[in-house]
PDB file of N, CA and C in Angstrom:
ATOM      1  N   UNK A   1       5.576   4.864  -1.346  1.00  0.00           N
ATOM      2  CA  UNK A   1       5.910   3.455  -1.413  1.00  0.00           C
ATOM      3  C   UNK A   1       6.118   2.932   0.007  1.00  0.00           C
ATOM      4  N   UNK A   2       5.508   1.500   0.340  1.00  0.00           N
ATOM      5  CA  UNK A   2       5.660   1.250   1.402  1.00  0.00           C
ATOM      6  C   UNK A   2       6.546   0.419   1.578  1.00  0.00           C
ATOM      7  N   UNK A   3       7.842   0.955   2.285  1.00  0.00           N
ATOM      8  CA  UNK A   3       8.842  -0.437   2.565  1.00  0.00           C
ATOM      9  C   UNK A   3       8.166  -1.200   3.386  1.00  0.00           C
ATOM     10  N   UNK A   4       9.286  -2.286   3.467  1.00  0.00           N
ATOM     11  CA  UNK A   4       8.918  -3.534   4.677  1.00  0.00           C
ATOM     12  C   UNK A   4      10.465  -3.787   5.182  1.00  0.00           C
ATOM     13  N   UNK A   5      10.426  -3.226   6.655  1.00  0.00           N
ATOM     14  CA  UNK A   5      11.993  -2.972   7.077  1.00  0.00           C
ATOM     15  C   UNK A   5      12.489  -4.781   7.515  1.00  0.00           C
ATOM     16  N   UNK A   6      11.222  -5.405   8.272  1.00  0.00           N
ATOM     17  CA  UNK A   6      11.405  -6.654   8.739  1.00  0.00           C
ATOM     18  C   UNK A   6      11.990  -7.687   7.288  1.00  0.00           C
ATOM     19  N   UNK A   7      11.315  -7.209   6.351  1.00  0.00           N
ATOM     20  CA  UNK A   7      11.492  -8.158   5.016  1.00  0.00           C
ATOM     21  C   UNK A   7      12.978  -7.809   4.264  1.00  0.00           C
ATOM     22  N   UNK A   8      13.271  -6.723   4.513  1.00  0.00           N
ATOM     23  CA  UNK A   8      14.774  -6.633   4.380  1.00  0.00           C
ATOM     24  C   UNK A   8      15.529  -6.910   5.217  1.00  0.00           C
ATOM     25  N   UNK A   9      15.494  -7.255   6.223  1.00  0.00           N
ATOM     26  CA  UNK A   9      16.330  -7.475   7.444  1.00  0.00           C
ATOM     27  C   UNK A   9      16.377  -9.109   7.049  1.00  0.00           C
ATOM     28  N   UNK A  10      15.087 -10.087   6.960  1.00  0.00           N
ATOM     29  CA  UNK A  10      15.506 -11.481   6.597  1.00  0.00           C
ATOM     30  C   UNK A  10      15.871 -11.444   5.350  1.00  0.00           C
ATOM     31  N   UNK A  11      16.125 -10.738   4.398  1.00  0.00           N
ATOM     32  CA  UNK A  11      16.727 -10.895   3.117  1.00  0.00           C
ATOM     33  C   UNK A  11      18.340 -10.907   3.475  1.00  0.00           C
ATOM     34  N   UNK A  12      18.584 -10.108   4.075  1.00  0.00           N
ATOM     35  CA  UNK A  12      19.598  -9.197   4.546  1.00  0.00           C
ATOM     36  C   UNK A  12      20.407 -10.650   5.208  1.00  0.00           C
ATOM     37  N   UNK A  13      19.721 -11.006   6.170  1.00  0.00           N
ATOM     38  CA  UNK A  13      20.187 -12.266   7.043  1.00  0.00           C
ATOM     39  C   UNK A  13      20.741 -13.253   6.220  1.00  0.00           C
ATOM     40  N   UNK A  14      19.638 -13.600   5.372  1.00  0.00           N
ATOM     41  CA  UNK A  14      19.743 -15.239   4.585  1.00  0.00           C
ATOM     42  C   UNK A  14      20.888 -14.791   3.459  1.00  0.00           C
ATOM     43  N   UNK A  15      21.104 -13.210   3.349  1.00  0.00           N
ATOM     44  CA  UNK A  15      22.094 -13.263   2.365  1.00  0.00           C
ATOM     45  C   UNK A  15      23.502 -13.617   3.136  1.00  0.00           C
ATOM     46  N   UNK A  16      23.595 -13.002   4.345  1.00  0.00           N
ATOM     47  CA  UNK A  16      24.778 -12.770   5.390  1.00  0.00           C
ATOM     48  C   UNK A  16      25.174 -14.883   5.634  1.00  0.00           C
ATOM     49  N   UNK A  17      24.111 -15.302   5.670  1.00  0.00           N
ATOM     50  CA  UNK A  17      24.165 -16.803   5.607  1.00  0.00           C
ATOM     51  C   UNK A  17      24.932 -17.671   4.773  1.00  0.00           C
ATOM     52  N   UNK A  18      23.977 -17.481   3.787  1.00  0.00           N
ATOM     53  CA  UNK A  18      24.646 -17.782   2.221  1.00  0.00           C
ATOM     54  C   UNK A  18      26.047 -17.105   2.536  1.00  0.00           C
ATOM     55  N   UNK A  19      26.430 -16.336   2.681  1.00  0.00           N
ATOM     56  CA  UNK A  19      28.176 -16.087   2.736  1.00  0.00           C
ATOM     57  C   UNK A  19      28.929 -16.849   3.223  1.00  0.00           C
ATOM     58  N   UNK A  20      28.355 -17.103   4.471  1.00  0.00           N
ATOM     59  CA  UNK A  20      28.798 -17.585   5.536  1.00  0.00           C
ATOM     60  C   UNK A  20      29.239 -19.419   5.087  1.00  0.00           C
ATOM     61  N   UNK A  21      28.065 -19.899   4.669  1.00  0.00           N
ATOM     62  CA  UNK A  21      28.343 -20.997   4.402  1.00  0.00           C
ATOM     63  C   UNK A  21      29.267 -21.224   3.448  1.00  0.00           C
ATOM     64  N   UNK A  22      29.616 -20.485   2.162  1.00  0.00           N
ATOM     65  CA  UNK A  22      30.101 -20.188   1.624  1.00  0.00           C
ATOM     66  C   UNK A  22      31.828 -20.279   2.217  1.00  0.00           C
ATOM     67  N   UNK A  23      31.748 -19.344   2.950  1.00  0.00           N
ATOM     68  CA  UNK A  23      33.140 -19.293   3.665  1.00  0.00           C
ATOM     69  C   UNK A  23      33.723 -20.271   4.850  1.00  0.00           C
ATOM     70  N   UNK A  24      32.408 -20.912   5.116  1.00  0.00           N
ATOM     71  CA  UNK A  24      32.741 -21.945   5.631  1.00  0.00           C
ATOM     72  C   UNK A  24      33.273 -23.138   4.988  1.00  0.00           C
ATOM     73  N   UNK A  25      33.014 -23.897   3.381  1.00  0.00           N
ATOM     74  CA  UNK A  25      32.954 -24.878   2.775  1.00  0.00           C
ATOM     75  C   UNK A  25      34.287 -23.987   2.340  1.00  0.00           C
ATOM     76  N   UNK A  26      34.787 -23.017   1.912  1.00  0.00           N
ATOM     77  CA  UNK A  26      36.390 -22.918   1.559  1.00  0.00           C
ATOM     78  C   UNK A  26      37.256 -22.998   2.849  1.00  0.00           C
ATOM     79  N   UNK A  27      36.828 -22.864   3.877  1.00  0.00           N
ATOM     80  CA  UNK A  27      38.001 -23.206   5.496  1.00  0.00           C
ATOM     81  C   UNK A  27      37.991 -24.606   5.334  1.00  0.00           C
ATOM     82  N   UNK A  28      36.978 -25.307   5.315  1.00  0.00           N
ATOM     83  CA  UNK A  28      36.395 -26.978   5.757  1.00  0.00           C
ATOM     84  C   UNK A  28      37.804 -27.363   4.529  1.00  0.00           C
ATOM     85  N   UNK A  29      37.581 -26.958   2.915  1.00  0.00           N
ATOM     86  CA  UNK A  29      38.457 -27.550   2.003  1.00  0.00           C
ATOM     87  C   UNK A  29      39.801 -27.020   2.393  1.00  0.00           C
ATOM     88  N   UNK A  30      40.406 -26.228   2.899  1.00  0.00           N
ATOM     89  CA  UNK A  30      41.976 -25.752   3.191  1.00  0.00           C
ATOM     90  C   UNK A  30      42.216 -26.129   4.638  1.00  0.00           C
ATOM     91  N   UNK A  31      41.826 -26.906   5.200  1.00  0.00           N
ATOM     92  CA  UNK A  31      41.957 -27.705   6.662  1.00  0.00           C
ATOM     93  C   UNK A  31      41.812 -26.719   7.712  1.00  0.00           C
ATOM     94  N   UNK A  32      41.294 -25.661   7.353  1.00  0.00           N
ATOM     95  CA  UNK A  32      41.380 -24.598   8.543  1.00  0.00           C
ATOM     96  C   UNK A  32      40.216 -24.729   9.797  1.00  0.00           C
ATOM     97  N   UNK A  33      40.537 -24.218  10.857  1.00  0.00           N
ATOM     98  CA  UNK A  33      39.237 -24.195  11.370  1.00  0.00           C
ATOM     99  C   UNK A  33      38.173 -23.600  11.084  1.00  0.00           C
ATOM    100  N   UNK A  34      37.176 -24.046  11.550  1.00  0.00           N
ATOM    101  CA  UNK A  34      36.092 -23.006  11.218  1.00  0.00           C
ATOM    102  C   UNK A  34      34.704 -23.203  12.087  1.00  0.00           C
ATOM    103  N   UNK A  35      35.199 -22.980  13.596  1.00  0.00           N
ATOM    104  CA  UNK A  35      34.920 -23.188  14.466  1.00  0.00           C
ATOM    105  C   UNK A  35      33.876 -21.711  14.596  1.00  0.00           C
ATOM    106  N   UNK A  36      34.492 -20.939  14.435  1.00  0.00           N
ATOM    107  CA  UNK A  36      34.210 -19.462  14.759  1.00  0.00           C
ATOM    108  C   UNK A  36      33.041 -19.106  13.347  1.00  0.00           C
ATOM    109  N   UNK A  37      33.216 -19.208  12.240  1.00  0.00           N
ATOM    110  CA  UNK A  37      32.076 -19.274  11.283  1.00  0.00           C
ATOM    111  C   UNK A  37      31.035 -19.738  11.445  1.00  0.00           C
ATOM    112  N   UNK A  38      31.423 -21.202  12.490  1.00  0.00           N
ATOM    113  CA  UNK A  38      30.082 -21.852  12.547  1.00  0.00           C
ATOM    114  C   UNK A  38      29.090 -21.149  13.822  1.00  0.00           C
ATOM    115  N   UNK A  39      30.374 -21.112  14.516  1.00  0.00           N
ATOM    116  CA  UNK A  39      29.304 -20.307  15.640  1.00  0.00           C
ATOM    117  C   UNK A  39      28.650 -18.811  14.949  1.00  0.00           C
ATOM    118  N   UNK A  40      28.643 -17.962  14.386  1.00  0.00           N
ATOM    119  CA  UNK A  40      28.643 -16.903  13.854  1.00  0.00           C
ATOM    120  C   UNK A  40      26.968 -16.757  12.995  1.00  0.00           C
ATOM    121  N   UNK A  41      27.084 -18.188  12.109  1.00  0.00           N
ATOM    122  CA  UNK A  41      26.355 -18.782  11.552  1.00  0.00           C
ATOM    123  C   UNK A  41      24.786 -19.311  12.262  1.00  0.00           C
ATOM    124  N   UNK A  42      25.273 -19.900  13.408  1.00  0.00           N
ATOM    125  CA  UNK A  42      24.087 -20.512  13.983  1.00  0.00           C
ATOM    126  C   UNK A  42      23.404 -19.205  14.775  1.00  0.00           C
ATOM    127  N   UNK A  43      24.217 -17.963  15.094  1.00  0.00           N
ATOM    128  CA  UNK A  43      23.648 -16.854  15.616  1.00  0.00           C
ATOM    129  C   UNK A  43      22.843 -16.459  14.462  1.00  0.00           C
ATOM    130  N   UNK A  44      23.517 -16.245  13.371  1.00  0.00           N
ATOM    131  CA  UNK A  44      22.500 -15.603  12.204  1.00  0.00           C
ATOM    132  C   UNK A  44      21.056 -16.122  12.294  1.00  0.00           C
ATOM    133  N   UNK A  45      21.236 -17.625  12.208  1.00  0.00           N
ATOM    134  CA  UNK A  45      20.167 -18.585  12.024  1.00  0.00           C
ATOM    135  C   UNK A  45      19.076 -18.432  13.432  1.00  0.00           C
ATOM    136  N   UNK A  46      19.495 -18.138  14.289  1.00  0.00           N
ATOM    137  CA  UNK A  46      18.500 -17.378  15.572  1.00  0.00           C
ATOM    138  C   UNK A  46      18.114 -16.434  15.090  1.00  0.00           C
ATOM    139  N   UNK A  47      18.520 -15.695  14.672  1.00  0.00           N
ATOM    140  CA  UNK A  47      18.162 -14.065  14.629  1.00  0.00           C
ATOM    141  C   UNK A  47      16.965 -14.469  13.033  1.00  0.00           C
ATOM    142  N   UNK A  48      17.317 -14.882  12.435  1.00  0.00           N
ATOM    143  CA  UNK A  48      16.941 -15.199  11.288  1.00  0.00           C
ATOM    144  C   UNK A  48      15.168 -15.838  11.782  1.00  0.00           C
ATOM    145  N   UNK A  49      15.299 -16.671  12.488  1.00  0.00           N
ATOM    146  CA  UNK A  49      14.504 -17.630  12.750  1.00  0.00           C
ATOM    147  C   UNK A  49      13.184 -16.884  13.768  1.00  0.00           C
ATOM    148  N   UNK A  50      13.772 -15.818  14.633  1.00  0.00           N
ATOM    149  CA  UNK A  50      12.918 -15.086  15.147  1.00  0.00           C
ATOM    150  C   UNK A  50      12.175 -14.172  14.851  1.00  0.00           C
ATOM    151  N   UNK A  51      13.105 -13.278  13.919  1.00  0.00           N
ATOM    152  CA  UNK A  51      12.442 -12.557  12.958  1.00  0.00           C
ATOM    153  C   UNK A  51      11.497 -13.107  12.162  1.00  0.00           C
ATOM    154  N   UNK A  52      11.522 -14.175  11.669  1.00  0.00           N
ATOM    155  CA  UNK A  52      10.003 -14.352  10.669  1.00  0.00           C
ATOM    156  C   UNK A  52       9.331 -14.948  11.512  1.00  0.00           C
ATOM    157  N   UNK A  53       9.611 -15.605  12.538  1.00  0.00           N
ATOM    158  CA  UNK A  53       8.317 -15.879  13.793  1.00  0.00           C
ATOM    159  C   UNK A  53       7.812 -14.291  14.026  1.00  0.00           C
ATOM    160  N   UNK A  54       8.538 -13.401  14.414  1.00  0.00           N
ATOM    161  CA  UNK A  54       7.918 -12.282  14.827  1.00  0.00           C
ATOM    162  C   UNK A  54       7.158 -11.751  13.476  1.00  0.00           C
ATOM    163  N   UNK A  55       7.233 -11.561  12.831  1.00  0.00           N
ATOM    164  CA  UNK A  55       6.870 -11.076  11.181  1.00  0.00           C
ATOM    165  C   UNK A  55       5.332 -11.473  10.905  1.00  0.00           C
ATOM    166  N   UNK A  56       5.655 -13.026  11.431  1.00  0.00           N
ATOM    167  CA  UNK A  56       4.552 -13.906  11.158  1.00  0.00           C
ATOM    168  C   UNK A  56       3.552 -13.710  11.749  1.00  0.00           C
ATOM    169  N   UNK A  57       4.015 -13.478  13.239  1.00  0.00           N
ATOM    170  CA  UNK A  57       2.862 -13.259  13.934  1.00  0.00           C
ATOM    171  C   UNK A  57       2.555 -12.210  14.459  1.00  0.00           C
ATOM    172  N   UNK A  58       2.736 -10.895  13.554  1.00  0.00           N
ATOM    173  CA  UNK A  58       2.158  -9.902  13.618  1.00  0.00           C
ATOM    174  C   UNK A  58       1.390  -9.415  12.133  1.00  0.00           C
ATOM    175  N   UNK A  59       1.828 -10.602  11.113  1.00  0.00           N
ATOM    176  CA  UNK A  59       1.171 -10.406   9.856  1.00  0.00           C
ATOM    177  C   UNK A  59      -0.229 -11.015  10.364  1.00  0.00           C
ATOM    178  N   UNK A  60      -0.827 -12.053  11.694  1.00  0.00           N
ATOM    179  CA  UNK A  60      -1.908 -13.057  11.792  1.00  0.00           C
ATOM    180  C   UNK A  60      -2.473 -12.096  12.695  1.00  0.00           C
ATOM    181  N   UNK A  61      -1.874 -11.023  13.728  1.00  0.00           N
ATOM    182  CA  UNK A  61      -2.653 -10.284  14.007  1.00  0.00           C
ATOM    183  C   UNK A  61      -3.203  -9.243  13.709  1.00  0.00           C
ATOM    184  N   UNK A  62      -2.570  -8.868  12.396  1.00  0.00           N
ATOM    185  CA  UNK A  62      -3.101  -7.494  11.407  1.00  0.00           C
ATOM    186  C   UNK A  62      -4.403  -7.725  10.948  1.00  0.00           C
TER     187      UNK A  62
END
């Protein structure tokens, strides 16, 4: 069976996301900060964002 390590890694991400936002919208409702989630968040969303650029464009040169 052939895994796909890149395709679990953005699964992996967008799930770590989904949390995130998640835990962000319960700080936002209990007045807390959530300064540090967000930054945390927008790193995911890099990492996230490069990975399927890279993915992509090694699926166009296969």
């Amino acid at each position: 069976m052939d895994e796909d390590p890149d395709g679990y890694r953005i699964l992996k991400l967008r799930a770590e996301i989904l949390d995130l936002c998640s835990a962000i919208r319960q700080l936002q409702r209990a007045g807390l900060d959530h300064a540090a989630a967000q930054l945390l968040i927008s790193r995911k969303r890099a990492q996230l964002d490069q990975l399927v650029r890279t993915q992509g464009a090694s699926q166009v040169s296969s």
